[in-house]
Protein backbone atom coordinates (compact mmCIF):
# COMPACT_ATOMS: atom_id res chain seq x y z
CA UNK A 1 -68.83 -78.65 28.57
CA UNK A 2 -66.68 -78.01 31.50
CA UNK A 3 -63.57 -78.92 29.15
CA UNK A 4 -64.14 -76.39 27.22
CA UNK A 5 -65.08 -73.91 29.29
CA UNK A 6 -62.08 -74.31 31.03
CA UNK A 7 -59.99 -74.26 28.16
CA UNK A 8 -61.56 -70.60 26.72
CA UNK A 9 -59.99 -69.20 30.08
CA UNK A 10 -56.91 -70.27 29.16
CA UNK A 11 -56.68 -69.88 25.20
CA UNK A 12 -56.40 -66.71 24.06
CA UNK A 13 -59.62 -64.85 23.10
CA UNK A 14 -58.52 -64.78 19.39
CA UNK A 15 -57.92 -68.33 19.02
CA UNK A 16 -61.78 -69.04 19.88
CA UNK A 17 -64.77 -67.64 17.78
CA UNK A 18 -68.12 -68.57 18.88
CA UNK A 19 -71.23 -69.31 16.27
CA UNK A 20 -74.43 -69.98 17.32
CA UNK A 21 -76.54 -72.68 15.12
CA UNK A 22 -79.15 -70.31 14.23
CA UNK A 23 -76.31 -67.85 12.49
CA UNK A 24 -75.38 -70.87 10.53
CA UNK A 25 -78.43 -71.86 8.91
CA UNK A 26 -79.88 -68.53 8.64
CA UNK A 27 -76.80 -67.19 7.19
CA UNK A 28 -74.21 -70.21 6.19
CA UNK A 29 -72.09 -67.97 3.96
CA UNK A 30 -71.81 -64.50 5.91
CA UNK A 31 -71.05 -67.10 8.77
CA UNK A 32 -68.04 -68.55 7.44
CA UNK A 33 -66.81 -65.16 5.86
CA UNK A 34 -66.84 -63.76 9.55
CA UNK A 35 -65.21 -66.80 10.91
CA UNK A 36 -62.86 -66.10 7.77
CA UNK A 37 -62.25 -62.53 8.87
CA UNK A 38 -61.94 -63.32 12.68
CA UNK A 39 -59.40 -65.25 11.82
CA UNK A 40 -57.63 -63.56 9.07
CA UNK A 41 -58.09 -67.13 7.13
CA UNK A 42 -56.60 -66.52 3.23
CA UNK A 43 -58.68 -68.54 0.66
CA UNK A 44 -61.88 -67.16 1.57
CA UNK A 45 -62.61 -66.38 -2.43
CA UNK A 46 -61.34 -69.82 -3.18
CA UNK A 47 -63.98 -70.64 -1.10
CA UNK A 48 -67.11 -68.74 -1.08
CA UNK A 49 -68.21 -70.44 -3.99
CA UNK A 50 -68.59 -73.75 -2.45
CA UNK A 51 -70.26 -72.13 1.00
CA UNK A 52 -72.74 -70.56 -1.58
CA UNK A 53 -73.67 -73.93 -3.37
CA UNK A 54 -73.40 -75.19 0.13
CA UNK A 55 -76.07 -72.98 0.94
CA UNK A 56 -78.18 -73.34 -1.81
CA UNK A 57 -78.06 -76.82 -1.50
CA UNK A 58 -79.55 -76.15 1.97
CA UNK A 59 -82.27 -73.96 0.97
CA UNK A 60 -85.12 -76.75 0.80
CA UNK A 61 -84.18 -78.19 3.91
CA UNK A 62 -86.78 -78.74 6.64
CA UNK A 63 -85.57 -78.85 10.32
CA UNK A 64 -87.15 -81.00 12.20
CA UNK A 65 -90.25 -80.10 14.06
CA UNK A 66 -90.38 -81.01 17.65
CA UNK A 67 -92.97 -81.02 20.21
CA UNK A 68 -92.94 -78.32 22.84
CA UNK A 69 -92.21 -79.68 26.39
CA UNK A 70 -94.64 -79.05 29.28
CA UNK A 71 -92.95 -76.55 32.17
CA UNK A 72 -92.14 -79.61 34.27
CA UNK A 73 -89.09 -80.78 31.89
CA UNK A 74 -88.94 -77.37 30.91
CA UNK A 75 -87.81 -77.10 34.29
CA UNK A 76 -85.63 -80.34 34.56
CA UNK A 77 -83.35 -79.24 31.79
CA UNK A 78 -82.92 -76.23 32.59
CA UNK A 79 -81.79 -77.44 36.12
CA UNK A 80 -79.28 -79.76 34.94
CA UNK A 81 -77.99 -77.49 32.27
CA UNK A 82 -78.20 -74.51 34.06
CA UNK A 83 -74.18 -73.58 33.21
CA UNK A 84 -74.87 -73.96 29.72
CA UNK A 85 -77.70 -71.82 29.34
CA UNK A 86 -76.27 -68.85 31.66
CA UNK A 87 -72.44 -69.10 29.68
CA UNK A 88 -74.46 -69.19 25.86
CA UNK A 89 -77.25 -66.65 26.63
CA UNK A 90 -79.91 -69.40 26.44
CA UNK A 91 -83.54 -68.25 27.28
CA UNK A 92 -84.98 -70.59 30.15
């Protein structure tokens, strides 16, 4: 985490685009078309095909289902990744 952190100060802003996974599986292809853009990528209609089919493919996928964690470890994570939560907007 620090690695990288470190490196976005140094890189310049339009070398690094940042996704979250929830944009991804909620919206796979308008994802990759803005990573497309940000990037000024050529191919995306080459490609949008597959990310559709991609998608599709995806559609009857179930995510797993996890137990929610009492306020103590809550707590615990949040504590040890406190830097990652404040940088990506994470809710405590």
């Amino acid at each position: 985490f620090e690695d990288y952190i470190d490196a976005k100060k140094v890189l310049p802003k339009e070398s690094i685009i940042e996704v979250s996974f929830q944009e991804l599986t909620s919206d796979l292809v308008g994802t990759m078309k803005k990573i497309y853009d940000y990037f000024g990528w050529k191919g995306w209609d080459k490609m949008e095909p597959t990310y559709r089919k991609e998608a599709e493919r995806q559609k009857g996928f179930k995510q797993n289902d996890f137990v929610d964690l009492d306020q103590d470890l809550k707590d615990i994570v949040y504590d040890r990744w406190k830097d990652s939560f404040e940088e990506f907007g994470y809710s405590k």
